[in-house]
C-alpha atoms as a PDB file:
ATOM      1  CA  UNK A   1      -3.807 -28.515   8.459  1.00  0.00           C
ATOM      2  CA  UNK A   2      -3.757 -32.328   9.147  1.00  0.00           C
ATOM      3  CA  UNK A   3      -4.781 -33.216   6.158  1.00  0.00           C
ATOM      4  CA  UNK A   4      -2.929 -35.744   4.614  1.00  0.00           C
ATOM      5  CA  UNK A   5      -0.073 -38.282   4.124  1.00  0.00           C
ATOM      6  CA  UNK A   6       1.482 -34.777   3.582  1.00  0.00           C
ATOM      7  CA  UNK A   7       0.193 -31.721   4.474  1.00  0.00           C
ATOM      8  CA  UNK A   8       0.669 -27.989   6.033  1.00  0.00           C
ATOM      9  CA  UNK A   9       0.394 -29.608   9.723  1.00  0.00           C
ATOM     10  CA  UNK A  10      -0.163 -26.188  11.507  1.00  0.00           C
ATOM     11  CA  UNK A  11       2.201 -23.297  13.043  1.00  0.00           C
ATOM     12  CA  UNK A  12       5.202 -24.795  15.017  1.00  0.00           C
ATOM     13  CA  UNK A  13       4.983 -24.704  18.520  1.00  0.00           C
ATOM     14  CA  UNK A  14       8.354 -24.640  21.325  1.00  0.00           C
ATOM     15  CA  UNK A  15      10.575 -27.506  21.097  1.00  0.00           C
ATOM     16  CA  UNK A  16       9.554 -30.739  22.258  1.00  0.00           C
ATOM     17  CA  UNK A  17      10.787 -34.529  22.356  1.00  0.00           C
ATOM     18  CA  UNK A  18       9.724 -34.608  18.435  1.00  0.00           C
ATOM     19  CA  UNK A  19      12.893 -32.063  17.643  1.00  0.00           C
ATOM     20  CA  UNK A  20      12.425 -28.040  17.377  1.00  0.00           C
ATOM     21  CA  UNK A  21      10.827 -25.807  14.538  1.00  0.00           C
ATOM     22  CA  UNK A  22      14.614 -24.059  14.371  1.00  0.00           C
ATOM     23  CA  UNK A  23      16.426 -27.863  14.398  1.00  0.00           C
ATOM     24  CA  UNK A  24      18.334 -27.033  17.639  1.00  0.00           C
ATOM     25  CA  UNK A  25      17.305 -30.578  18.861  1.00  0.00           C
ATOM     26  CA  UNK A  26      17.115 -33.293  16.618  1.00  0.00           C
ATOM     27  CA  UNK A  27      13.795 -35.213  15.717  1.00  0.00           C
ATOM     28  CA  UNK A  28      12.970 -38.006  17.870  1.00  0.00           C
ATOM     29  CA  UNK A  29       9.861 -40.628  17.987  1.00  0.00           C
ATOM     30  CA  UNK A  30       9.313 -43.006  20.721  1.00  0.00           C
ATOM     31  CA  UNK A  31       9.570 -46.400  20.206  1.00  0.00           C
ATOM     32  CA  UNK A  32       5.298 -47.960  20.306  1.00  0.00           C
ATOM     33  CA  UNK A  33       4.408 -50.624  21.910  1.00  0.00           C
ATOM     34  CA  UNK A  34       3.727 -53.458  19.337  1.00  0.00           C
ATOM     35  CA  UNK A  35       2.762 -56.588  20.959  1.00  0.00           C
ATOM     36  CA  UNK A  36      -0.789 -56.837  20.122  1.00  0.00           C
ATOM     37  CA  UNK A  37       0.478 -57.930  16.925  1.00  0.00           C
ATOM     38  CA  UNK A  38       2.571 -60.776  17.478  1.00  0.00           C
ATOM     39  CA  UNK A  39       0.120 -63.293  19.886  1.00  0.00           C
ATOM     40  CA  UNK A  40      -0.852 -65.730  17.655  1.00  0.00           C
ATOM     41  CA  UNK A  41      -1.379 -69.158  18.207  1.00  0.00           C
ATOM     42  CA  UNK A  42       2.143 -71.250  18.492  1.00  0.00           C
ATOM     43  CA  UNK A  43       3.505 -67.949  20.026  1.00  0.00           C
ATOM     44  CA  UNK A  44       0.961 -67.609  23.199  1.00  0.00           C
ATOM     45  CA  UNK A  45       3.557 -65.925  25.331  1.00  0.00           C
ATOM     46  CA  UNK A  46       3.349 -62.765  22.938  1.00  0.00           C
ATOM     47  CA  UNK A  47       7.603 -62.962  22.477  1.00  0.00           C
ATOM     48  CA  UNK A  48       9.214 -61.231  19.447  1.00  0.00           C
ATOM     49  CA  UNK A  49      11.415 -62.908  16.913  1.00  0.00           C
ATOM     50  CA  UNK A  50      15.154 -62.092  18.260  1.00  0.00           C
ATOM     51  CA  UNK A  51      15.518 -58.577  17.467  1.00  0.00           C
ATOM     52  CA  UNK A  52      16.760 -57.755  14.085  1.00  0.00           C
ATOM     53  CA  UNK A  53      20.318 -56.425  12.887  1.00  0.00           C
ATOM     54  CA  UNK A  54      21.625 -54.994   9.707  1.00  0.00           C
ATOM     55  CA  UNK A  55      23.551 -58.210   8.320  1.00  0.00           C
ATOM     56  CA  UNK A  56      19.942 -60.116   8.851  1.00  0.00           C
ATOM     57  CA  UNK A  57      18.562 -59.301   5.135  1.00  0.00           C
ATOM     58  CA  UNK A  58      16.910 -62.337   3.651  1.00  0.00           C
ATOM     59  CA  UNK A  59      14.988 -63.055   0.544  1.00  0.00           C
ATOM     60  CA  UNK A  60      11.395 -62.218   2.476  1.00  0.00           C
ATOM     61  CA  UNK A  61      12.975 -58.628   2.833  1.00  0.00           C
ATOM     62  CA  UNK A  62      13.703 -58.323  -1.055  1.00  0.00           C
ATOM     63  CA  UNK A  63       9.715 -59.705  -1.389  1.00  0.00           C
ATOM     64  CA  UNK A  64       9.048 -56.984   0.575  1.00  0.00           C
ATOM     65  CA  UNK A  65      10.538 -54.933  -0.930  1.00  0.00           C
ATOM     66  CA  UNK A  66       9.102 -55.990  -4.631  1.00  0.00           C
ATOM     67  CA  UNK A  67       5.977 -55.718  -3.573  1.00  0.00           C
ATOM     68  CA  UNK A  68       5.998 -52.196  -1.930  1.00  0.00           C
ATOM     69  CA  UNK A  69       4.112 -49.379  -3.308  1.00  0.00           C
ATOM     70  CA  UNK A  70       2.719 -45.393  -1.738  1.00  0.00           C
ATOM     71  CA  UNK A  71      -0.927 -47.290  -2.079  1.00  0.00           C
ATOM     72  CA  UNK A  72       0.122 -49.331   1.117  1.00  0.00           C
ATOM     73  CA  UNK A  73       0.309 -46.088   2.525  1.00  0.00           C
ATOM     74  CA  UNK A  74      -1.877 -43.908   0.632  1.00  0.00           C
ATOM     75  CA  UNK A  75      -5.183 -45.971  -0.475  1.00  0.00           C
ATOM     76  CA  UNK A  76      -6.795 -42.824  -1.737  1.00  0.00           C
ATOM     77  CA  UNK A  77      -3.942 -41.329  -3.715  1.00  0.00           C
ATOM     78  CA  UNK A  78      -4.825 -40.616  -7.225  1.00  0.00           C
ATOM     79  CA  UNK A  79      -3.313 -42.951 -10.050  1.00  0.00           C
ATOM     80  CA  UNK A  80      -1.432 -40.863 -11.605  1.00  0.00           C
ATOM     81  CA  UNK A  81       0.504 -39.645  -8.380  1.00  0.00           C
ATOM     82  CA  UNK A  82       1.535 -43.005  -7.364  1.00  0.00           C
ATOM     83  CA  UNK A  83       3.978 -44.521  -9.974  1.00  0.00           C
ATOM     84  CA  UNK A  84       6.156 -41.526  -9.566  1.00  0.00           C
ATOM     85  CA  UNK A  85       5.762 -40.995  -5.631  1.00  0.00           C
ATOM     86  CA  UNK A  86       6.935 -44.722  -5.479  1.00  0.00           C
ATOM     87  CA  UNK A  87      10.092 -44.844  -7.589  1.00  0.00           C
ATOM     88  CA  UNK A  88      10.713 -41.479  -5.210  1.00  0.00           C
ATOM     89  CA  UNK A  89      10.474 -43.051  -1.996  1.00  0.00           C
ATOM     90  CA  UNK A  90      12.262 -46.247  -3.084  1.00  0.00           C
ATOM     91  CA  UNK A  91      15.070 -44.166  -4.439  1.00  0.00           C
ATOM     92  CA  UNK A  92      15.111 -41.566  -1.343  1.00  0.00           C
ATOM     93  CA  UNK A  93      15.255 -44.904   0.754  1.00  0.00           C
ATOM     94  CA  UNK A  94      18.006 -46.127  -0.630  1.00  0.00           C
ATOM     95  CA  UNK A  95      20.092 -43.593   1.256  1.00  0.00           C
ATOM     96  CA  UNK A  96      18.283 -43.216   4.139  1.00  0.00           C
ATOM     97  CA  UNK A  97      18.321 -46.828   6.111  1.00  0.00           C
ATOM     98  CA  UNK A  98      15.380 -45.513   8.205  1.00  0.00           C
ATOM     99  CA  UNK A  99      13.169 -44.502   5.398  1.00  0.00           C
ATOM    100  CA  UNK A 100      13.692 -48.204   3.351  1.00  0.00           C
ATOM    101  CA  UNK A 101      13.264 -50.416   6.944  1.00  0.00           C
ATOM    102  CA  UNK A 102       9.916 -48.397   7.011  1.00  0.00           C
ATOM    103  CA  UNK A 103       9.422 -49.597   3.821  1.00  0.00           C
ATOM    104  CA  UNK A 104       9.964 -52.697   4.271  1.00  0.00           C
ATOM    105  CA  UNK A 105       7.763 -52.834   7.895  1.00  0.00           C
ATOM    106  CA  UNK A 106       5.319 -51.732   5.948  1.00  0.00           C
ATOM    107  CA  UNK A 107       5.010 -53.759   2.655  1.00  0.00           C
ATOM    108  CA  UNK A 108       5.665 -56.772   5.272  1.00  0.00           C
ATOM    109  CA  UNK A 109       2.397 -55.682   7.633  1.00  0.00           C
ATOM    110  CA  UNK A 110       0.641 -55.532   4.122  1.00  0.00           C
ATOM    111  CA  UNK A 111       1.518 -58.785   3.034  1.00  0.00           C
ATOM    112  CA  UNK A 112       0.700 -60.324   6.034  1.00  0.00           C
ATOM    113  CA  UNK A 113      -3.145 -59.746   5.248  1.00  0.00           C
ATOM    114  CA  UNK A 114      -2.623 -61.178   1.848  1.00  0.00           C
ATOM    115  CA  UNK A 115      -1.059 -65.078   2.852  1.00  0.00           C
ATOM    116  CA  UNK A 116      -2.558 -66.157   5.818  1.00  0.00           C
ATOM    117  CA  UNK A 117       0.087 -69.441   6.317  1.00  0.00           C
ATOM    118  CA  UNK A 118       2.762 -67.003   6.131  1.00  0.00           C
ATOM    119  CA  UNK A 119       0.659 -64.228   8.469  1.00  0.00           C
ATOM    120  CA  UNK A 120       2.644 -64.506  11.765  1.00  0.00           C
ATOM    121  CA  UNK A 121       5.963 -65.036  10.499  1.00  0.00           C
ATOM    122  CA  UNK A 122       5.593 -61.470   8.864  1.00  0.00           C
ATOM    123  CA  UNK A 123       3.886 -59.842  11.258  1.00  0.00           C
ATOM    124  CA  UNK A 124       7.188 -60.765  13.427  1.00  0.00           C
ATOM    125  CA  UNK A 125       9.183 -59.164  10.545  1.00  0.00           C
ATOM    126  CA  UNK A 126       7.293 -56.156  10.416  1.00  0.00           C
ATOM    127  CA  UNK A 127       7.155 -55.016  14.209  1.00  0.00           C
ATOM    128  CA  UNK A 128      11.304 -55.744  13.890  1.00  0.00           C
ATOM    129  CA  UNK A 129      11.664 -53.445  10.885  1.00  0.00           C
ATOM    130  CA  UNK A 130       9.533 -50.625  11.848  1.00  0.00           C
ATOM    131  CA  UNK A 131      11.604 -51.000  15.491  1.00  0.00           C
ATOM    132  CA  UNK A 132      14.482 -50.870  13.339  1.00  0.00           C
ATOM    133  CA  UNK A 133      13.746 -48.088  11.947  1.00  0.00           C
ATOM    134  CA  UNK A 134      12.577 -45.841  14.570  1.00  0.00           C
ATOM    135  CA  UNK A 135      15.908 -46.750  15.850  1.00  0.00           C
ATOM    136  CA  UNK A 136      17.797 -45.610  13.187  1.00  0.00           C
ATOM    137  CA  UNK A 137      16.297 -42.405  12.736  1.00  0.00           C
ATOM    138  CA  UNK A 138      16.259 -41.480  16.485  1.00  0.00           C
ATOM    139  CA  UNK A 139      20.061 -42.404  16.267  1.00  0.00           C
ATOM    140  CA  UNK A 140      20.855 -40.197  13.271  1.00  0.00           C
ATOM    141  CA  UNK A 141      19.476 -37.596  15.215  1.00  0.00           C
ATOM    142  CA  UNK A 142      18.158 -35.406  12.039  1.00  0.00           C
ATOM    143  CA  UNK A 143      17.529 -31.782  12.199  1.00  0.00           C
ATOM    144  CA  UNK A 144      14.709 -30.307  10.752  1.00  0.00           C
ATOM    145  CA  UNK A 145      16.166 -27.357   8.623  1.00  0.00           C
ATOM    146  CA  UNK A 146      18.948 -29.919   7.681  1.00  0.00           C
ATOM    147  CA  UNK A 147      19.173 -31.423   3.241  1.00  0.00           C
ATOM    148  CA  UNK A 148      17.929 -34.265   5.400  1.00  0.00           C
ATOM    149  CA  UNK A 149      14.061 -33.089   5.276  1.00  0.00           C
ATOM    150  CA  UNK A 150      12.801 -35.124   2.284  1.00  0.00           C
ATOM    151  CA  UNK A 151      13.696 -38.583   3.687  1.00  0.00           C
ATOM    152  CA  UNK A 152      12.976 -37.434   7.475  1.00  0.00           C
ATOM    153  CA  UNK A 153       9.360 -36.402   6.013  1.00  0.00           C
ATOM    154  CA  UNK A 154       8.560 -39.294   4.261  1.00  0.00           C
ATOM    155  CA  UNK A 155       9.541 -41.751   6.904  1.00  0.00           C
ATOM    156  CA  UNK A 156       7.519 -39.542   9.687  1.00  0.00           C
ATOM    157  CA  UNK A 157       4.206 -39.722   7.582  1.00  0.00           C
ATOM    158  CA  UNK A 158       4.748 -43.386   5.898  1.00  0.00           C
ATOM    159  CA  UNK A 159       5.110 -44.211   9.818  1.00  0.00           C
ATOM    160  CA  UNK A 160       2.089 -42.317  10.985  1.00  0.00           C
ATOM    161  CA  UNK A 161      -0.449 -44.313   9.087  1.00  0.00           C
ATOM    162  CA  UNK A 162       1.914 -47.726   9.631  1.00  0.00           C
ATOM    163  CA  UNK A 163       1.150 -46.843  13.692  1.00  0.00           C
ATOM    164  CA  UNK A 164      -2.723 -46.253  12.912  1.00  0.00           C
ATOM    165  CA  UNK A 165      -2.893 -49.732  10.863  1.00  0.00           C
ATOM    166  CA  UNK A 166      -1.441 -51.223  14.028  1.00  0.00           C
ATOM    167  CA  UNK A 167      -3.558 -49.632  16.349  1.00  0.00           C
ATOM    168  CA  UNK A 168      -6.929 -50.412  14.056  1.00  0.00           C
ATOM    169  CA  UNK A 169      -5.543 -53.964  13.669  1.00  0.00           C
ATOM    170  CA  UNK A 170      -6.145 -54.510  17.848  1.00  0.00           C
ATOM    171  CA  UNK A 171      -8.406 -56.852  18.937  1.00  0.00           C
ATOM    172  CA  UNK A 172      -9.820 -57.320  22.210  1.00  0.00           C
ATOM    173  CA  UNK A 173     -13.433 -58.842  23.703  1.00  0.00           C
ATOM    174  CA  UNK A 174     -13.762 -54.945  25.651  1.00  0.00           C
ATOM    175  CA  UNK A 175     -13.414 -51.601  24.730  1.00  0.00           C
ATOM    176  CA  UNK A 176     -10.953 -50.259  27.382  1.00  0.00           C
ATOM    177  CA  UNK A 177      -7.918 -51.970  25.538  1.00  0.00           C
ATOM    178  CA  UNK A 178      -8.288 -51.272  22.672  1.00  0.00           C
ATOM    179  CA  UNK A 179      -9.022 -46.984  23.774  1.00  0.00           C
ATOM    180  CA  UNK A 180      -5.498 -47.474  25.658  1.00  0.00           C
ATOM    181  CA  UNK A 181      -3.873 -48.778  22.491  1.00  0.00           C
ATOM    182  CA  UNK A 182      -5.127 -45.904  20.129  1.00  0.00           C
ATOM    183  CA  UNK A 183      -4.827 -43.099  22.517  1.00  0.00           C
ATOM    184  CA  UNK A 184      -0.926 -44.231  22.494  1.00  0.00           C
ATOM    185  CA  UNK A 185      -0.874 -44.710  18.869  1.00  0.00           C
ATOM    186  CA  UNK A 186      -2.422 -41.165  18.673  1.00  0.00           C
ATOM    187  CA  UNK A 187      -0.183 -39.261  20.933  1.00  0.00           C
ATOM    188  CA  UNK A 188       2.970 -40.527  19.226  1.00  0.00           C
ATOM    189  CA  UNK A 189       1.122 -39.823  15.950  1.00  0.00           C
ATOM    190  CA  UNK A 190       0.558 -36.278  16.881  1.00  0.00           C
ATOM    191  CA  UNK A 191       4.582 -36.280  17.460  1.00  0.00           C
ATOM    192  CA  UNK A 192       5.290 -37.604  14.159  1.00  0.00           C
ATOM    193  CA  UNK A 193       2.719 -34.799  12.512  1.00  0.00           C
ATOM    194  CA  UNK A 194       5.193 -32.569  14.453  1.00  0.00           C
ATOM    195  CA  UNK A 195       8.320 -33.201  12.170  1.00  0.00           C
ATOM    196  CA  UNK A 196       5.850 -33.036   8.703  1.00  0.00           C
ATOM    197  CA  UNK A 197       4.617 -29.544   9.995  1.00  0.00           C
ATOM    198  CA  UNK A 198       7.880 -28.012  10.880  1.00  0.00           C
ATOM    199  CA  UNK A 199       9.378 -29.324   8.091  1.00  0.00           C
ATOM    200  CA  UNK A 200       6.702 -27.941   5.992  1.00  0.00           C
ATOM    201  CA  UNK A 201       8.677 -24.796   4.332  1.00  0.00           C
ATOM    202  CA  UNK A 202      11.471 -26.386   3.226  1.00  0.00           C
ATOM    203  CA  UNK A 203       9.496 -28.993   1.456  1.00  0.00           C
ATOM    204  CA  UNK A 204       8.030 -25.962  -0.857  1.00  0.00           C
ATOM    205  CA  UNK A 205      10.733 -26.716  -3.688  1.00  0.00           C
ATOM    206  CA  UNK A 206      11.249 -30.063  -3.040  1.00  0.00           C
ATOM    207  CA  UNK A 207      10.322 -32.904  -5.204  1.00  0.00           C
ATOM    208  CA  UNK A 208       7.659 -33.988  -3.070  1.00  0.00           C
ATOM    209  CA  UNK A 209       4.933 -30.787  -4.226  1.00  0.00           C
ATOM    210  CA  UNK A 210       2.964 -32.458  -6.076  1.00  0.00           C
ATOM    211  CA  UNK A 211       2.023 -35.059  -3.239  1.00  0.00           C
ATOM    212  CA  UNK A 212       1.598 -32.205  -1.056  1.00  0.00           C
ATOM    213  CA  UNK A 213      -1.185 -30.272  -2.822  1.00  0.00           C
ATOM    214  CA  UNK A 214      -2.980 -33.334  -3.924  1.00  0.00           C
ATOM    215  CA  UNK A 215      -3.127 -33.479  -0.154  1.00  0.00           C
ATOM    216  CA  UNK A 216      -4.743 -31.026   0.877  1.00  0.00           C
ATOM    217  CA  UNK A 217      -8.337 -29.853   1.621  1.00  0.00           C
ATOM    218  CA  UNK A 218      -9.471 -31.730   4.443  1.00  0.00           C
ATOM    219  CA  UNK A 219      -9.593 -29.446   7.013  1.00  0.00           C
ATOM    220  CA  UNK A 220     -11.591 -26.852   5.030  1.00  0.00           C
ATOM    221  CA  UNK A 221     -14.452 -29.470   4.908  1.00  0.00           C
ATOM    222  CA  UNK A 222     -17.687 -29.303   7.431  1.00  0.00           C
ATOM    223  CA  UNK A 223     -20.234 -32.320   7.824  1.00  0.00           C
ATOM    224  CA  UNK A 224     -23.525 -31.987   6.111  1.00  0.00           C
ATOM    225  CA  UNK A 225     -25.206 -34.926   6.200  1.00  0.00           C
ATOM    226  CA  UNK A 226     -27.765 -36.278   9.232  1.00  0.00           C
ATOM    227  CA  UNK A 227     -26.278 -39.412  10.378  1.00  0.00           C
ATOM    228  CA  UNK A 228     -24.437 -37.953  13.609  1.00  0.00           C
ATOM    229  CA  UNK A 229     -27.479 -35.653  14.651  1.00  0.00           C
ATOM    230  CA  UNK A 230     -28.938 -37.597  17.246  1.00  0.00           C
ATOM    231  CA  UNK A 231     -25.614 -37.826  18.957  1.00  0.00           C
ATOM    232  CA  UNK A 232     -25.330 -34.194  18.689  1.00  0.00           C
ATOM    233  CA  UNK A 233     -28.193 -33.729  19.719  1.00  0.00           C
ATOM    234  CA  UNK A 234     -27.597 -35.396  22.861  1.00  0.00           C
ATOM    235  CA  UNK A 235     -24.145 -34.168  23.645  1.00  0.00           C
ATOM    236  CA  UNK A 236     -26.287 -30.581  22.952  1.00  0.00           C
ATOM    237  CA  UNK A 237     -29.024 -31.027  25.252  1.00  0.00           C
ATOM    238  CA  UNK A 238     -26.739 -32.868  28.330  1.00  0.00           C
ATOM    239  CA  UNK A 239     -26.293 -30.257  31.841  1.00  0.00           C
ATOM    240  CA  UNK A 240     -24.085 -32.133  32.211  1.00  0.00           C
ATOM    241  CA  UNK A 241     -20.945 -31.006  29.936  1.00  0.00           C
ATOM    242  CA  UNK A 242     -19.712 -27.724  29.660  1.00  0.00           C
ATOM    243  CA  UNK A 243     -19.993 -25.540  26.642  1.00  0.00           C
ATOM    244  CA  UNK A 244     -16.248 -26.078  25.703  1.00  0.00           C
ATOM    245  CA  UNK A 245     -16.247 -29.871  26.173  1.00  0.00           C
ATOM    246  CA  UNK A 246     -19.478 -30.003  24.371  1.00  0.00           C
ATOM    247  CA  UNK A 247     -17.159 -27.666  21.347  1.00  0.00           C
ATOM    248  CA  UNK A 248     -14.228 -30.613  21.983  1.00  0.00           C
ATOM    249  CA  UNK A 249     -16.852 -33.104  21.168  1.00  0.00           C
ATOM    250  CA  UNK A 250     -19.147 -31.698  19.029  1.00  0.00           C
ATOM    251  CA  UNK A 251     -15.669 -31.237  16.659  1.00  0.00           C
ATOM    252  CA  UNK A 252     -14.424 -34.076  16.708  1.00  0.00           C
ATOM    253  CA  UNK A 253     -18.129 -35.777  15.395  1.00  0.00           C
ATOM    254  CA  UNK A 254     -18.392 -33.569  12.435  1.00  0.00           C
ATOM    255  CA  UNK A 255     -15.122 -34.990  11.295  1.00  0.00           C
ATOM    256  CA  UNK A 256     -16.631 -38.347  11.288  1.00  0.00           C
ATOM    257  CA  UNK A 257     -20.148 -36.916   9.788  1.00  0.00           C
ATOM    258  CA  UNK A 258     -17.442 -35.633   6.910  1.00  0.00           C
ATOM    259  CA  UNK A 259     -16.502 -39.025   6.498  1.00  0.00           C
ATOM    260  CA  UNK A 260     -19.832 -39.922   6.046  1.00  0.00           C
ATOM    261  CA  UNK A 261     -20.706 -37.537   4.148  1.00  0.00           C
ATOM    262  CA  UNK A 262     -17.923 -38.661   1.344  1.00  0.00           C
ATOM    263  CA  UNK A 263     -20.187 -41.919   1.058  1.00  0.00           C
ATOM    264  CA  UNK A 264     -22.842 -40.695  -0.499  1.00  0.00           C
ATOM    265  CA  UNK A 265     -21.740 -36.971  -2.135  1.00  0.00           C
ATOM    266  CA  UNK A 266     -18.077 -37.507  -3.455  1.00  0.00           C
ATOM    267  CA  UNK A 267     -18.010 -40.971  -4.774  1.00  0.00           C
ATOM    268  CA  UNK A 268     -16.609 -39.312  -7.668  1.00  0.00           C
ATOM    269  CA  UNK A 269     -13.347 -38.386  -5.386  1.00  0.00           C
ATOM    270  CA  UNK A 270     -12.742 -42.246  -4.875  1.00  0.00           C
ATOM    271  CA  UNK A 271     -13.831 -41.550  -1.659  1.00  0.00           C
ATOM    272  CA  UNK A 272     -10.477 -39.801  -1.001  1.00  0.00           C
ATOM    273  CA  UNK A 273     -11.760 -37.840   1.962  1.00  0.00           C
ATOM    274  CA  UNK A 274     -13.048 -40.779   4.401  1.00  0.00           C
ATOM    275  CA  UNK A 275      -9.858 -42.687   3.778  1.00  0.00           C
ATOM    276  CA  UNK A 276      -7.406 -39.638   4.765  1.00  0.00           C
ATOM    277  CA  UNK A 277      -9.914 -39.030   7.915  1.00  0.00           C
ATOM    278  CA  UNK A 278      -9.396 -42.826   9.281  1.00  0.00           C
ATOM    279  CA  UNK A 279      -5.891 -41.675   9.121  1.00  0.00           C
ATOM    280  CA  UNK A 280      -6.348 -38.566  10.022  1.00  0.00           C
ATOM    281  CA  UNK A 281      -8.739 -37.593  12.376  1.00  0.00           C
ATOM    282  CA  UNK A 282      -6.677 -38.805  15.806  1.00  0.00           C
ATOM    283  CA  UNK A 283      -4.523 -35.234  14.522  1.00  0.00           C
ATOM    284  CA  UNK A 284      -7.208 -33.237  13.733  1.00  0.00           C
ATOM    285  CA  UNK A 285      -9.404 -33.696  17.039  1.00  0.00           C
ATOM    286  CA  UNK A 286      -8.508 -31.601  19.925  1.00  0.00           C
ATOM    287  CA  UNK A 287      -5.270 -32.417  22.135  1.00  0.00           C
ATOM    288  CA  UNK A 288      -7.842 -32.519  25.224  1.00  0.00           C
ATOM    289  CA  UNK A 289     -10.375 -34.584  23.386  1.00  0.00           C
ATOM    290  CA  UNK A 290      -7.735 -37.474  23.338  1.00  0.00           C
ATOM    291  CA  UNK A 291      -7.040 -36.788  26.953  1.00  0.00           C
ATOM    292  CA  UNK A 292     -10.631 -36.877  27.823  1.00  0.00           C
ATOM    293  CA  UNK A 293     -10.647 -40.804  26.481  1.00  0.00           C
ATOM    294  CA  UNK A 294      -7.683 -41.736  28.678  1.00  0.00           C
END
């Protein structure tokens, strides 16, 4: 399932650049390309801040870190799930440098939307940490079945929905761009889901449970509403697609008519569903769906 922040990602599949389902290679995420977020006026060249090193902590970092919580990950997570899940992460980042400069990339992305005069400066900060930390984990070169799978879980799916902010947050005046950015952001997002999934049975007496089944459910769910049926239709009635790209395609728009659907008919969820799908459904299409839009 690719349901969540945290959920049963699916049966593990032969080793890959993302690290093994046995841990006989160590997890590893590729490093995205960022720069859509850091050309603002006074910068027009598009050049990062000078890259950033462990004795560079200042006192934005400890605002960042003040001001992080799992809702800057999680919008949808219930109440009473996110004091706890918080402290947890906090406390699992403090010894795991790749899990808190996540943390802190995040929070400072977050922030940036919240004080415009201060918007660029922490935009800066945030592509450095979450650099930083992709850095650090790909150095510590974690395996999978190692005591290591708490923090490397958390960082992989605090990161996924970091990348998908980023790639939501592009702007261009045509479409082609911005496809380009989100099919990247979606490919190394599918890696990342990697690590969560074949991590998945060792997290089954962990601390992190609870998060987990709150999690789950998404994929069970099937569009019922009308507002994707003339599209359907359409993609139904073309001679020009075959039957198994019109099953690719047809999928991958009742995922967004679920979305929909939570609108209208589960308000009373907090509309918990539509939020994991913009987070989600780059995982749950097809692998050749996202090939078909490159």
């Amino acid at each position: 399932m690719h349901d969540s922040v945290l959920s049963d990602a699916g049966t593990s599949k032969p080793d890959s650049p993302y690290g093994s389902p046995t841990g006989r290679s160590p997890a590893v995420i590729p490093t995205p390309d960022l720069g859509h977020l850091i050309v603002y006026a006074g910068n027009d060249m598009g050049q990062p801040a000078p890259s950033l090193s462990d004795n560079m902590i200042n006192m934005a970092h400890m605002r960042f870190l003040v001001h992080f919580s799992l809702v800057l990950a999680v919008p949808e997570l219930d109440p009473s799930l996110i004091e706890r899940n918080t402290q947890l992460i906090l406390k699992t980042g403090s010894n795991a440098p790749y899990l808190m400069h996540e943390i802190l990339a995040l929070s400072a992305q977050h922030m940036s939307t919240l004080e415009p005069e201060n918007a660029m400066e922490f935009l800066h900060d945030a592509v450095q940490l979450q650099t930083r930390a992709i850095s650090l984990f790909n150095a510590q070169k974690a395996r999978i079945e190692e005591p290591s799978c708490v923090p490397l879980v958390l960082f992989s799916a605090i990161l996924g929905r970091h990348l998908c902010v980023d790639a939501l947050a592009f702007r261009s005046t045509s479409l082609d761009p911005f496809i380009d950015c989100y099919i990247n952001f979606a490919r190394i997002h599918r890696g990342v889901r990697m690590i969560v999934s074949r991590a998945w049975a060792l997290l089954k007496t962990s601390e992190l449970v609870p998060l987990m089944s709150w999690g789950l459910g998404l994929s069970r769910l099937k569009g019922v509403g009308p507002d994707c049926d003339s599209i359907l239709d359409l993609i139904s009635a073309s001679p020009n697609i075959s039957a198994a790209d019109k099953e690719i395609y047809m999928h991958a728009i009742d995922l967004i008519q679920v979305s929909l659907d939570d609108l209208d008919t589960r308000v009373f969820l907090g509309r918990k569903y539509l939020i994991q799908m913009v987070f989600s459904w780059s995982l749950m299409v097809s692998e050749d769906y996202t090939r078909k839009l490159a």
